[in-house]
PDB file of N, CA and C in Angstrom:
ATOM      1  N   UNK A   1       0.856  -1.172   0.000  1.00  0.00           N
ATOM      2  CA  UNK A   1       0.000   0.000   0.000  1.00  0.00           C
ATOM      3  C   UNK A   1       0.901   1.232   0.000  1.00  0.00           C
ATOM      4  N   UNK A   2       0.686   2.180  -1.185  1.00  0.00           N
ATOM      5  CA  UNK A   2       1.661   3.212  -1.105  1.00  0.00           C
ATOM      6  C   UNK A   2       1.215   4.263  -0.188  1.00  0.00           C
ATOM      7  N   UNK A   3       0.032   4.487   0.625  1.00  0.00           N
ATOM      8  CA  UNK A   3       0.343   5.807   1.808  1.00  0.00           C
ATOM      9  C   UNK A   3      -0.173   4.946   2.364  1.00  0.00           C
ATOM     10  N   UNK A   4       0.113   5.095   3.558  1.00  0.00           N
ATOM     11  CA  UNK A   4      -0.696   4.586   4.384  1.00  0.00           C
ATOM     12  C   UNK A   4      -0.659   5.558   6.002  1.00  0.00           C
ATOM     13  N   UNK A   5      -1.727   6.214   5.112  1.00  0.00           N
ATOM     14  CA  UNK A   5      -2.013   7.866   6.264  1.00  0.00           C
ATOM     15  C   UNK A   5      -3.173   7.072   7.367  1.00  0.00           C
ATOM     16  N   UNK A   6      -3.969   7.672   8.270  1.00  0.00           N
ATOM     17  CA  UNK A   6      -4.766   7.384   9.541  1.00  0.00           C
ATOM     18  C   UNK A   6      -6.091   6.521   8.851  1.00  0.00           C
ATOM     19  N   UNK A   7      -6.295   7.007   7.667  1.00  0.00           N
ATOM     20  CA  UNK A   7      -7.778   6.772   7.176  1.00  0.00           C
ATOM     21  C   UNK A   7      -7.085   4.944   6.847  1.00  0.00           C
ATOM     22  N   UNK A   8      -6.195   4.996   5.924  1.00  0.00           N
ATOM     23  CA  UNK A   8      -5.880   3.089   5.990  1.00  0.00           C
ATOM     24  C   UNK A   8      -5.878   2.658   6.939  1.00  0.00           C
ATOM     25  N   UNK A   9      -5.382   3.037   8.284  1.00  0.00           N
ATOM     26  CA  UNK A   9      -5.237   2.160   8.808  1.00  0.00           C
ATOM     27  C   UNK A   9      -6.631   1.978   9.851  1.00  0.00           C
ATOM     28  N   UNK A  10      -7.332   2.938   9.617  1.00  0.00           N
ATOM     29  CA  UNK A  10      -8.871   2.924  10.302  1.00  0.00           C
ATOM     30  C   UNK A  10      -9.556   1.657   9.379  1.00  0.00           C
ATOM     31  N   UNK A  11      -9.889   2.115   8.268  1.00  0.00           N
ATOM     32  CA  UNK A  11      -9.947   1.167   7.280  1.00  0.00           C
ATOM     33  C   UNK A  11      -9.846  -0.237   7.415  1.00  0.00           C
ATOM     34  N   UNK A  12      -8.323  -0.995   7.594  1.00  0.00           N
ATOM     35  CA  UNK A  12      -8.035  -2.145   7.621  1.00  0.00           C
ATOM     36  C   UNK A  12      -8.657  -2.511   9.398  1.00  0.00           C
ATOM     37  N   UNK A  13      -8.137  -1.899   9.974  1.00  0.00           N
ATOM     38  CA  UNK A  13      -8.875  -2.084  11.586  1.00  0.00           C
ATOM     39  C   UNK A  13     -10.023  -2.561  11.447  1.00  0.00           C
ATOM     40  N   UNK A  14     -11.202  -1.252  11.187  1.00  0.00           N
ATOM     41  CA  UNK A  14     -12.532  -1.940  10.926  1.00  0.00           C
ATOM     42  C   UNK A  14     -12.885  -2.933   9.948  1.00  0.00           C
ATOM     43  N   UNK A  15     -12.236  -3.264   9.178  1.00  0.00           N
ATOM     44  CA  UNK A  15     -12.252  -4.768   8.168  1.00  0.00           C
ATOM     45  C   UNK A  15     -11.954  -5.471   8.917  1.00  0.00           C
ATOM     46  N   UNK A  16     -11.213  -5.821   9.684  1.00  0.00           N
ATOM     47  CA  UNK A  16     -10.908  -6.387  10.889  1.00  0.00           C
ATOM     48  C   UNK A  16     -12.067  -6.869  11.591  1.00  0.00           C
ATOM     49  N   UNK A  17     -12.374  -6.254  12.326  1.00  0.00           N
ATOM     50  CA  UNK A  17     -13.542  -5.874  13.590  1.00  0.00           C
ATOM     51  C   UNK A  17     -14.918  -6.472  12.698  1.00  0.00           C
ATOM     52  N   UNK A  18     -15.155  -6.128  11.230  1.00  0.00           N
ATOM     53  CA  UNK A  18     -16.177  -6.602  10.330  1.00  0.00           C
ATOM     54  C   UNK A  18     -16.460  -8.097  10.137  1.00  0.00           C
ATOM     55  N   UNK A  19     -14.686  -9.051  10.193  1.00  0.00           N
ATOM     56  CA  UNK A  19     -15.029  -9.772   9.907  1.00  0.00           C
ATOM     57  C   UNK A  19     -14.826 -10.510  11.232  1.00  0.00           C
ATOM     58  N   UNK A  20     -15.206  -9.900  12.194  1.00  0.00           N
ATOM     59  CA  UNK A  20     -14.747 -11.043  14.082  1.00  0.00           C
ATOM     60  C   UNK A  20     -13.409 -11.287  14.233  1.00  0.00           C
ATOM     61  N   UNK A  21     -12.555 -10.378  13.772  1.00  0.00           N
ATOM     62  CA  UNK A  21     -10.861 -10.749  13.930  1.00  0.00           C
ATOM     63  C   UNK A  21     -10.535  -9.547  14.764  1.00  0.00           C
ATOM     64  N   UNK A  22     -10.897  -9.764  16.371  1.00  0.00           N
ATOM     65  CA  UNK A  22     -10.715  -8.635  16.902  1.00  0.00           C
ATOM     66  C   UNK A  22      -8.968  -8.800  17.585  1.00  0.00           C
ATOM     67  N   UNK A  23      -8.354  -9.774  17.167  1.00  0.00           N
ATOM     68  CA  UNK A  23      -7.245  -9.938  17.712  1.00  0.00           C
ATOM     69  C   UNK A  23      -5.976  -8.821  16.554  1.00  0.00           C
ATOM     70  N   UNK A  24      -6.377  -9.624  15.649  1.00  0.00           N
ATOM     71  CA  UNK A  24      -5.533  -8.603  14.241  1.00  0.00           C
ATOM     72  C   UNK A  24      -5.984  -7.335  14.493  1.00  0.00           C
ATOM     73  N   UNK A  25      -7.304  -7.012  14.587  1.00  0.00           N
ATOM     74  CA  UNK A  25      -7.539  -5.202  14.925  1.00  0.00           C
ATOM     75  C   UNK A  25      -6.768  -5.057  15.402  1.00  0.00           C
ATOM     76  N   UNK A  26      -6.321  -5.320  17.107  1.00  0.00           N
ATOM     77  CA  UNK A  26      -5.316  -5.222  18.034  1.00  0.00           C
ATOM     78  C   UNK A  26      -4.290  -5.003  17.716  1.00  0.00           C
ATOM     79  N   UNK A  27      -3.339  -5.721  16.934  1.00  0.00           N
ATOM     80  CA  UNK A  27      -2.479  -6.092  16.160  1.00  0.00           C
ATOM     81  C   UNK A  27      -2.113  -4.721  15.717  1.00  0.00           C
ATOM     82  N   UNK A  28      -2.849  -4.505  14.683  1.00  0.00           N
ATOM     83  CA  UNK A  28      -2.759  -3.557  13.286  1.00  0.00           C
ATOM     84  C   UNK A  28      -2.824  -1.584  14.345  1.00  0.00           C
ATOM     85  N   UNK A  29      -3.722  -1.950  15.510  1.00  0.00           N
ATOM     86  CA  UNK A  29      -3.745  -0.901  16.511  1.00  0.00           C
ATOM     87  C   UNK A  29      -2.346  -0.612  17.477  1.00  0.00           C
ATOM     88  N   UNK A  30      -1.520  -1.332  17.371  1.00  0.00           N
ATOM     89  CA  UNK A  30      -0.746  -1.533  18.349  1.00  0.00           C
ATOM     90  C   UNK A  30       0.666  -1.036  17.218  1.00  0.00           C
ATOM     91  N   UNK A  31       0.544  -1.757  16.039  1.00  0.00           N
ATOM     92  CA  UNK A  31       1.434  -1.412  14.968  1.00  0.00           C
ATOM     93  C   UNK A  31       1.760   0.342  14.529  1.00  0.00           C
ATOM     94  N   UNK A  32       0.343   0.686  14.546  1.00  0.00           N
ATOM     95  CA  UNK A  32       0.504   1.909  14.027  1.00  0.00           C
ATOM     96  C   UNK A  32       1.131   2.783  14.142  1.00  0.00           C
ATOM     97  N   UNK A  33       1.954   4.016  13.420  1.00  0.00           N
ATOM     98  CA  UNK A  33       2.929   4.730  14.462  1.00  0.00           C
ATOM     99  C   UNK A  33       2.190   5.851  14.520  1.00  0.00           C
ATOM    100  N   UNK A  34       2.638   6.693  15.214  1.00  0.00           N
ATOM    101  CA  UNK A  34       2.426   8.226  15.337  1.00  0.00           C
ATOM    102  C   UNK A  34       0.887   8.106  15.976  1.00  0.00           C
ATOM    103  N   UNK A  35       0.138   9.056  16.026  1.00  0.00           N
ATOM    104  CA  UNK A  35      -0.654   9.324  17.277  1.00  0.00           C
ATOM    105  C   UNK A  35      -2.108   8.538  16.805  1.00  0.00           C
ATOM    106  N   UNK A  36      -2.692   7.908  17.937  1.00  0.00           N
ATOM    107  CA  UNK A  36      -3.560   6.905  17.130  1.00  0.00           C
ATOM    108  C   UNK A  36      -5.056   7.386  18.255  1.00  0.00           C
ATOM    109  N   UNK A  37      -5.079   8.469  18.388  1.00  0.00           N
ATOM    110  CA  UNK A  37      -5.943   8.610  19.259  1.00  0.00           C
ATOM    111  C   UNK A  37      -7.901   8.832  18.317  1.00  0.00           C
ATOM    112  N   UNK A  38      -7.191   8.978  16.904  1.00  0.00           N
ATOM    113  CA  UNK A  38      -8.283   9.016  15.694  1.00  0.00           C
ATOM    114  C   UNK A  38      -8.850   7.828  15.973  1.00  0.00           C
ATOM    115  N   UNK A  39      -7.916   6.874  15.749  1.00  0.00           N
ATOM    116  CA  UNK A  39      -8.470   5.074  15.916  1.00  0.00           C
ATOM    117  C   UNK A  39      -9.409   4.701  16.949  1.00  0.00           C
ATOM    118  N   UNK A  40      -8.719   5.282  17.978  1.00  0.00           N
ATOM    119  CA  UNK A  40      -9.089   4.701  19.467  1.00  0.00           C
ATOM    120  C   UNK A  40     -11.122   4.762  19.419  1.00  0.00           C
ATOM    121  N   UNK A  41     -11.755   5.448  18.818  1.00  0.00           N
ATOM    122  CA  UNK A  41     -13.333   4.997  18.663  1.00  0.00           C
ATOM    123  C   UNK A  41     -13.452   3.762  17.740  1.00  0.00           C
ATOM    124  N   UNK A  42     -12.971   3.720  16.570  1.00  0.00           N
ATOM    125  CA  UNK A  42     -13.105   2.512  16.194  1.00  0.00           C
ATOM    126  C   UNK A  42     -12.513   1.478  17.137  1.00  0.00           C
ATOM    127  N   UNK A  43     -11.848   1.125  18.069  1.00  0.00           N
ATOM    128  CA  UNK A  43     -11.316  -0.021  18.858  1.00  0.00           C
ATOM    129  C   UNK A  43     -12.077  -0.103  19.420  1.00  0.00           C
ATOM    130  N   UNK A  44     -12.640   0.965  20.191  1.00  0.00           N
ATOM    131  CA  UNK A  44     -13.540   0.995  21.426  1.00  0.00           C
ATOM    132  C   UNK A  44     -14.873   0.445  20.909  1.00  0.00           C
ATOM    133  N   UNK A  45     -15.108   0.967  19.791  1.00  0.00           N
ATOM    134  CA  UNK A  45     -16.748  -0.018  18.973  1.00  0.00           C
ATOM    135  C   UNK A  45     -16.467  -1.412  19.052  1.00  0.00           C
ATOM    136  N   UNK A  46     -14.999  -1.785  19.049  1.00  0.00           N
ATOM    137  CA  UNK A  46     -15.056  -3.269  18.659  1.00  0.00           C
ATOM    138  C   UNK A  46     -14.862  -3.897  19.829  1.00  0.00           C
ATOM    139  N   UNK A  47     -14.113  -3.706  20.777  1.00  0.00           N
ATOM    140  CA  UNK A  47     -14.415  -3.951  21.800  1.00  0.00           C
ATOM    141  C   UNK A  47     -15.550  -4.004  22.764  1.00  0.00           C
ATOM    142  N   UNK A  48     -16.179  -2.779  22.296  1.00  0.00           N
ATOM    143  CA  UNK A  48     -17.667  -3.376  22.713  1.00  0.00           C
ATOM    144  C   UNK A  48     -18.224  -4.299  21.976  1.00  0.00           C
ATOM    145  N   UNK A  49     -18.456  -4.485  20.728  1.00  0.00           N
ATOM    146  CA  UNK A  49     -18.820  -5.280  20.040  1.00  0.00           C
ATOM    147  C   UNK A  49     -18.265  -6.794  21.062  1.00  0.00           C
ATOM    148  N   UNK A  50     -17.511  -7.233  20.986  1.00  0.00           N
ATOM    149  CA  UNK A  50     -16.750  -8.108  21.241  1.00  0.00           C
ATOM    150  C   UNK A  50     -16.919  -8.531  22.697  1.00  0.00           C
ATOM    151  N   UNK A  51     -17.034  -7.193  23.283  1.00  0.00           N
ATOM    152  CA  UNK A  51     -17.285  -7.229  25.310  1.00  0.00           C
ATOM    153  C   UNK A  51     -15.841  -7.541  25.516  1.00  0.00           C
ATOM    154  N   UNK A  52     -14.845  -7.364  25.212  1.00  0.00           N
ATOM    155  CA  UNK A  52     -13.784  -7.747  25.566  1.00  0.00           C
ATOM    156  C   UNK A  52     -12.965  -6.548  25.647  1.00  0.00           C
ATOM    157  N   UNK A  53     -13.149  -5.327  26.456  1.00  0.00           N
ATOM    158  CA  UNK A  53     -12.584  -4.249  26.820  1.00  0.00           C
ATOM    159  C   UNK A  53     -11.214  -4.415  27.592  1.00  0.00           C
ATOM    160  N   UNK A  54     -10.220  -3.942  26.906  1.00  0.00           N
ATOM    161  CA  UNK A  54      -9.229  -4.287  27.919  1.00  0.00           C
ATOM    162  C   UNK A  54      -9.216  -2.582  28.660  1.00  0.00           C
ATOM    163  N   UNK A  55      -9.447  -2.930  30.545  1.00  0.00           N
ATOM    164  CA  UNK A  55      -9.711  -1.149  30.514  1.00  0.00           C
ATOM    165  C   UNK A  55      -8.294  -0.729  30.607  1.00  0.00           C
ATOM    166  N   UNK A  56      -8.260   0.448  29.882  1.00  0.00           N
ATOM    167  CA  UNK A  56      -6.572   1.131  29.690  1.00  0.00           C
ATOM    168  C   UNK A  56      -6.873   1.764  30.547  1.00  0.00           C
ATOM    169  N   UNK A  57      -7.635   2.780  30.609  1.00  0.00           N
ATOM    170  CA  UNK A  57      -7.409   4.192  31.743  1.00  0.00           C
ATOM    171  C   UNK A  57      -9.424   4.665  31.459  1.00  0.00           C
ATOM    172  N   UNK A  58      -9.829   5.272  32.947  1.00  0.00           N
ATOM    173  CA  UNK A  58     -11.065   5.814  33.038  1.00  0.00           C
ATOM    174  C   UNK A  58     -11.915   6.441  31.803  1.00  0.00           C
ATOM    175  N   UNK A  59     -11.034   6.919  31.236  1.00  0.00           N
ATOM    176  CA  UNK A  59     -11.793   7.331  29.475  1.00  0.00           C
ATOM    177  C   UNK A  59     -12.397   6.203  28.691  1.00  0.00           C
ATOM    178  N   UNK A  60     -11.742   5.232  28.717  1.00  0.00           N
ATOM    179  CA  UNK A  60     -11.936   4.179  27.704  1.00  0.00           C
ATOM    180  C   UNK A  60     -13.079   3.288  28.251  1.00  0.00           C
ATOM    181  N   UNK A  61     -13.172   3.288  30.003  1.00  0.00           N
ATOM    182  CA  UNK A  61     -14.184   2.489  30.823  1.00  0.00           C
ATOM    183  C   UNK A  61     -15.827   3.430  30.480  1.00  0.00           C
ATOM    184  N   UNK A  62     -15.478   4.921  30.421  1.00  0.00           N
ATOM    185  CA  UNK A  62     -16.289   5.366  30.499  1.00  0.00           C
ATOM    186  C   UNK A  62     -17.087   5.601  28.916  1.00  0.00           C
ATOM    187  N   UNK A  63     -16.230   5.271  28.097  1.00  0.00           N
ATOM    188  CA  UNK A  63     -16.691   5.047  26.384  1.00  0.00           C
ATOM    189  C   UNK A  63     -17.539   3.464  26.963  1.00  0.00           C
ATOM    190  N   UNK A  64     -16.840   2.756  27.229  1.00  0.00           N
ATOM    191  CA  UNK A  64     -17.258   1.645  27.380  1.00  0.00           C
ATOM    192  C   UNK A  64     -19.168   1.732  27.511  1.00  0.00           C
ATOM    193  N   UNK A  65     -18.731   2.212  29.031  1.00  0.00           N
ATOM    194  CA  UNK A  65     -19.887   2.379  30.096  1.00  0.00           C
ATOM    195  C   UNK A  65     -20.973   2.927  28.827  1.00  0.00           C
ATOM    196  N   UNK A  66     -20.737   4.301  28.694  1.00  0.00           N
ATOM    197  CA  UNK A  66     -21.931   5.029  27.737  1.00  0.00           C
ATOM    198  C   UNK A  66     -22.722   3.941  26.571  1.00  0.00           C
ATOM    199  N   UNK A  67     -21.720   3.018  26.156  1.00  0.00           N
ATOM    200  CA  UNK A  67     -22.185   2.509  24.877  1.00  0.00           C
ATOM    201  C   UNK A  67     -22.768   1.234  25.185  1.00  0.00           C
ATOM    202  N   UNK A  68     -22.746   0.570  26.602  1.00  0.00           N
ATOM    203  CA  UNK A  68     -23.557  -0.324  26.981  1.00  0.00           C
ATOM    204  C   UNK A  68     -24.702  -0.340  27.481  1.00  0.00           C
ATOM    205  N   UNK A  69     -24.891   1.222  27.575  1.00  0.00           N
ATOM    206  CA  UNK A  69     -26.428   2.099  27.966  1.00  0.00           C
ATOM    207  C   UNK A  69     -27.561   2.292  26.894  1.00  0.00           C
ATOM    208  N   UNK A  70     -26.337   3.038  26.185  1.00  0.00           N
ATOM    209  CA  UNK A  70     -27.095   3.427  24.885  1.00  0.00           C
ATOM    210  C   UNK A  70     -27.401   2.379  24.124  1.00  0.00           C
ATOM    211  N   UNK A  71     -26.948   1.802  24.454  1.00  0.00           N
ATOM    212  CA  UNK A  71     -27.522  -0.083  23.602  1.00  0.00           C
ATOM    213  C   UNK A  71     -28.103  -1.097  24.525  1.00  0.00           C
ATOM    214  N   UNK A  72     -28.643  -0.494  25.530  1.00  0.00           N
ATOM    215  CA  UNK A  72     -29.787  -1.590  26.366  1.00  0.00           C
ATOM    216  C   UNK A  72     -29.063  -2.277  27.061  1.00  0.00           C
ATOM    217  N   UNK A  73     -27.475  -2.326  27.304  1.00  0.00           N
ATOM    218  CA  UNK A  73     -26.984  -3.953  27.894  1.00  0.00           C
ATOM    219  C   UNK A  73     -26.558  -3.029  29.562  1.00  0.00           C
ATOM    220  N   UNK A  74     -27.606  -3.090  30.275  1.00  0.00           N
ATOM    221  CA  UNK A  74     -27.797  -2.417  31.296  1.00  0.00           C
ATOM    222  C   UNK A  74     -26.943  -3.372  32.490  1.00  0.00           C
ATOM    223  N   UNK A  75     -27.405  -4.796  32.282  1.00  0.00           N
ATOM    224  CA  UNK A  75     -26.442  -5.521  33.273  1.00  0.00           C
ATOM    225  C   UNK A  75     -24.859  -5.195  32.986  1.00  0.00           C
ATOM    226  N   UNK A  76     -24.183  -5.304  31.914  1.00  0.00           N
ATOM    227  CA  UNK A  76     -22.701  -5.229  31.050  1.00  0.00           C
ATOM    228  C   UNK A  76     -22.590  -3.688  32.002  1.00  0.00           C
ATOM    229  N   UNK A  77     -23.195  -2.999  31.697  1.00  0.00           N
ATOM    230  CA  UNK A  77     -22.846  -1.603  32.210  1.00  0.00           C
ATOM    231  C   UNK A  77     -22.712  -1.388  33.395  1.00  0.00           C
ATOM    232  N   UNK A  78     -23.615  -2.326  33.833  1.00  0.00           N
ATOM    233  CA  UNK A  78     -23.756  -1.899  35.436  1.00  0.00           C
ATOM    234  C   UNK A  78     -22.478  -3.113  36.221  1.00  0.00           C
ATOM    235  N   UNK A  79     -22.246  -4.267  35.489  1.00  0.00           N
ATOM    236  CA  UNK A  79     -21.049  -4.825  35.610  1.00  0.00           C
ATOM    237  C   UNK A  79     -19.530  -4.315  35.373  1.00  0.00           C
ATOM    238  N   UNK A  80     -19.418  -3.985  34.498  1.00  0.00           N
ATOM    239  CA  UNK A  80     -18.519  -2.644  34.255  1.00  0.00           C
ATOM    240  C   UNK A  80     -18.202  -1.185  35.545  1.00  0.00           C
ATOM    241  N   UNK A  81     -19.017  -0.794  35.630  1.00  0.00           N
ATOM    242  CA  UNK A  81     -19.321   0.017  36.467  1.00  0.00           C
ATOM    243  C   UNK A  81     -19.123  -0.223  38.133  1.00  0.00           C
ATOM    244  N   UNK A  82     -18.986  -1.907  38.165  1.00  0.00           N
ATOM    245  CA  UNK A  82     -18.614  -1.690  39.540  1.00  0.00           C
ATOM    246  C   UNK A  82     -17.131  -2.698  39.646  1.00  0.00           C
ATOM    247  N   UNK A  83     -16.411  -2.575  38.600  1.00  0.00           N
ATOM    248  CA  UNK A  83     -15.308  -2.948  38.290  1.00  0.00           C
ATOM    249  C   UNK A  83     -14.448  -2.397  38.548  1.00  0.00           C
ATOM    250  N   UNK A  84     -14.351  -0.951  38.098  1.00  0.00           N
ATOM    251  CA  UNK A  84     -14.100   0.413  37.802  1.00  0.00           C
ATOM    252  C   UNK A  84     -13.505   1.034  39.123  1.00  0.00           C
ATOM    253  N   UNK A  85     -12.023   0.995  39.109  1.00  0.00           N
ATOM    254  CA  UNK A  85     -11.587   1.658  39.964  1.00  0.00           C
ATOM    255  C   UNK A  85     -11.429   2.753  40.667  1.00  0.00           C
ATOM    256  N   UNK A  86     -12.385   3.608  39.731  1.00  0.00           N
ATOM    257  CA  UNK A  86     -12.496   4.940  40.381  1.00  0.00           C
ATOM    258  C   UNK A  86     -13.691   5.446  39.177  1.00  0.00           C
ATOM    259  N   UNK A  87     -14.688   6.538  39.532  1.00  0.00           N
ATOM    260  CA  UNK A  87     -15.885   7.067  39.412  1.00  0.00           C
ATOM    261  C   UNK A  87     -15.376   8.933  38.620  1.00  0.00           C
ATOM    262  N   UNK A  88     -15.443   9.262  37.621  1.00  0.00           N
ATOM    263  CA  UNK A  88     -15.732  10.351  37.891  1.00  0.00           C
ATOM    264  C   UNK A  88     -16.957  11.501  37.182  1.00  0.00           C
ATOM    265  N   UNK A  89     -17.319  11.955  37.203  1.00  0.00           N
ATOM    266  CA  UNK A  89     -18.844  12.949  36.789  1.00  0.00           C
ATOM    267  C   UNK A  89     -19.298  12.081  35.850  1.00  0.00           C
ATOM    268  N   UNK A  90     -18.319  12.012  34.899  1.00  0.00           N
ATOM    269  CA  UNK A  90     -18.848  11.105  33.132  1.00  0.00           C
ATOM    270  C   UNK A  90     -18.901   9.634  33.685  1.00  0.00           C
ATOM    271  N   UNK A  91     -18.725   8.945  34.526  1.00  0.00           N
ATOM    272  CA  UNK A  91     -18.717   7.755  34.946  1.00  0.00           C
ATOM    273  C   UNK A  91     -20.497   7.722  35.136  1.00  0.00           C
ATOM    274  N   UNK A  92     -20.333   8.565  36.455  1.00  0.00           N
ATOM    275  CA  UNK A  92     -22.031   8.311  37.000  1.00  0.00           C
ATOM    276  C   UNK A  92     -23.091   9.070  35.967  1.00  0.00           C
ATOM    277  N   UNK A  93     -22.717   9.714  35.389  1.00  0.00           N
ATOM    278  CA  UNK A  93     -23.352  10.799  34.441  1.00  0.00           C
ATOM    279  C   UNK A  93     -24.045   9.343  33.371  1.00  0.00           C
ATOM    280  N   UNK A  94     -22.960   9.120  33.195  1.00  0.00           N
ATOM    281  CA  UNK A  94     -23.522   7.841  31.816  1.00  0.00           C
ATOM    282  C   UNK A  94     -23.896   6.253  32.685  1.00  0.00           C
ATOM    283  N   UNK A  95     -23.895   6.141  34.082  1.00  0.00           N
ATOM    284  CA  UNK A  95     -24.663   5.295  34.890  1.00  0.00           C
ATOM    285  C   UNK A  95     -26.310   5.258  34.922  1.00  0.00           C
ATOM    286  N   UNK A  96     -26.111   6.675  35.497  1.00  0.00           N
ATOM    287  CA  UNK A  96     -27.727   7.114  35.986  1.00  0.00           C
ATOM    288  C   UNK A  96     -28.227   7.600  34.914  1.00  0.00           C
ATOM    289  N   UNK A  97     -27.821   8.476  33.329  1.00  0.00           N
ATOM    290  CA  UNK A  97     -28.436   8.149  32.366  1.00  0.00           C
ATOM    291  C   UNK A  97     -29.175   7.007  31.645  1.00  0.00           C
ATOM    292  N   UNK A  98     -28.100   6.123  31.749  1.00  0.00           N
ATOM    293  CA  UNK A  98     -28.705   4.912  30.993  1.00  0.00           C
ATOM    294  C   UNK A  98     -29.307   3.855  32.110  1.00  0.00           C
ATOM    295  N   UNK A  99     -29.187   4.330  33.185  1.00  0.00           N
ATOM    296  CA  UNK A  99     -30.723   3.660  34.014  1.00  0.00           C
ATOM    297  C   UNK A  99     -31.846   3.896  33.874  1.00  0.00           C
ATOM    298  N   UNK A 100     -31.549   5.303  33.905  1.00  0.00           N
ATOM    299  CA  UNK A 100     -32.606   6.260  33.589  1.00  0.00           C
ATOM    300  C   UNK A 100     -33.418   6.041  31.927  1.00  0.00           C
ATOM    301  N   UNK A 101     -32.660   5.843  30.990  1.00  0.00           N
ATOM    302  CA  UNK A 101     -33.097   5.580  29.805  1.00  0.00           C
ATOM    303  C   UNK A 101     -33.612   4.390  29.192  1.00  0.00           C
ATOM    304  N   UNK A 102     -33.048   3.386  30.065  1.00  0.00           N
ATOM    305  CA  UNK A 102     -33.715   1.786  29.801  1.00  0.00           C
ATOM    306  C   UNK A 102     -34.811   1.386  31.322  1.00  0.00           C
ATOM    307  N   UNK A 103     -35.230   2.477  31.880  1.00  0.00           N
ATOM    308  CA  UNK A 103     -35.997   2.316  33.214  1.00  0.00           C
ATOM    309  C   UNK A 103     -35.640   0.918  33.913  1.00  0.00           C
ATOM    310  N   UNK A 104     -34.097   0.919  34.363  1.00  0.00           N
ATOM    311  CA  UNK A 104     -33.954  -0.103  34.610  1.00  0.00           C
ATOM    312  C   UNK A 104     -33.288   0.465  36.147  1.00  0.00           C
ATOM    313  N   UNK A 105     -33.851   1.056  37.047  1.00  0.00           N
ATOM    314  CA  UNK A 105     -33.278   1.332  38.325  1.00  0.00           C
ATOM    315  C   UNK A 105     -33.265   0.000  39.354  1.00  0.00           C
ATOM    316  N   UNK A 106     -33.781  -0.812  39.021  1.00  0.00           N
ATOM    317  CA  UNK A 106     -34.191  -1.477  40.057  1.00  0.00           C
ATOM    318  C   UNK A 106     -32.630  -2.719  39.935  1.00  0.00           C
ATOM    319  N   UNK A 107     -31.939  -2.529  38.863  1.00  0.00           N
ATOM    320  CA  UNK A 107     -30.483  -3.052  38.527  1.00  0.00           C
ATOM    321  C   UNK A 107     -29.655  -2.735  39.052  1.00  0.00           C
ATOM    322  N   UNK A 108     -29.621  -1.916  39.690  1.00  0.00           N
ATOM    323  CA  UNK A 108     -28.503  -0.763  40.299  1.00  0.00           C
ATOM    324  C   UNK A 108     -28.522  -0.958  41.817  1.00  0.00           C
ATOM    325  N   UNK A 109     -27.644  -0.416  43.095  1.00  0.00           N
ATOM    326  CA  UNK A 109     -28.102  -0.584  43.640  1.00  0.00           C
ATOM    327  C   UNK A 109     -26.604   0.935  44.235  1.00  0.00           C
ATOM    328  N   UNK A 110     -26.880   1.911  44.407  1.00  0.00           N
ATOM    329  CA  UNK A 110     -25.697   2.784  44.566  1.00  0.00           C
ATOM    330  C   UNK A 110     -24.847   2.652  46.348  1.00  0.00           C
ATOM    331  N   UNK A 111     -23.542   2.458  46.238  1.00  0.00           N
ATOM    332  CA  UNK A 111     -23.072   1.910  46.898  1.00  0.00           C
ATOM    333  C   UNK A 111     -22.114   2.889  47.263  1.00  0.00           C
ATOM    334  N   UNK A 112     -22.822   4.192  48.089  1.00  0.00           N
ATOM    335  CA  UNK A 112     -21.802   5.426  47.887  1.00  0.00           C
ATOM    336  C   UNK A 112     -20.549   5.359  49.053  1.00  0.00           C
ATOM    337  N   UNK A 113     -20.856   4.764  49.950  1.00  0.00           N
ATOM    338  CA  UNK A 113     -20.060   4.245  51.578  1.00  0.00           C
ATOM    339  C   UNK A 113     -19.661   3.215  51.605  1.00  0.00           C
ATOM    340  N   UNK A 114     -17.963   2.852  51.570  1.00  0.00           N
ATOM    341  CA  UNK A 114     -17.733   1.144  51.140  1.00  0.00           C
ATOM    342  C   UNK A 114     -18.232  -0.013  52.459  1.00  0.00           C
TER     343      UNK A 114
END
């Protein structure tokens, strides 16, 4: 491939992820040089896709979190969520939203005092 600027390698990633080869995504994510923070939503789709989040750091838990709301998987989220080594605004923000949005409070159970 003669360039191979951000858009290829988004490209081959999600061909990846398209066809259930979430290991090569990895792969091809890990390969890339220079700043890959463009990518990092496509990984994070596939990883949800996949449920196989590896959590890097609170951003990526909290992509996580949002997109297991916004797609009904209220247990995943709320499993996630108490995984999660630390909480912050966008954590509970996209908790109690997507309780709130799949009327599923009765899943939850807030555990503010250990």
């Amino acid at each position: 491939m003669p360039v191979r600027d951000a858009i290829c390698w988004n490209m081959m990633i999600k061909g990846c992820l398209d066809c259930g080869d979430l290991m090569t995504a990895e792969e091809l994510f890990d390969e890339m040089p220079g700043p890959r923070v463009v990518l990092l939503t496509t990984m994070i789709d596939g990883f949800f896709r996949f449920g196989q989040m590896p959590i890097r750091d609170l951003a990526a838990s909290n992509a996580m979190l949002h997109g297991y709301c916004e797609n009904a998987r209220v247990d995943d989220a709320v499993k996630l969520f108490e995984q999660m080594p630390s909480w912050n605004v966008i954590s509970w923000t996209s908790m109690i939203g997507g309780l709130d949005q799949n009327h599923s409070w009765s899943r939850f159970q807030f555990r503010i005092l250990p």
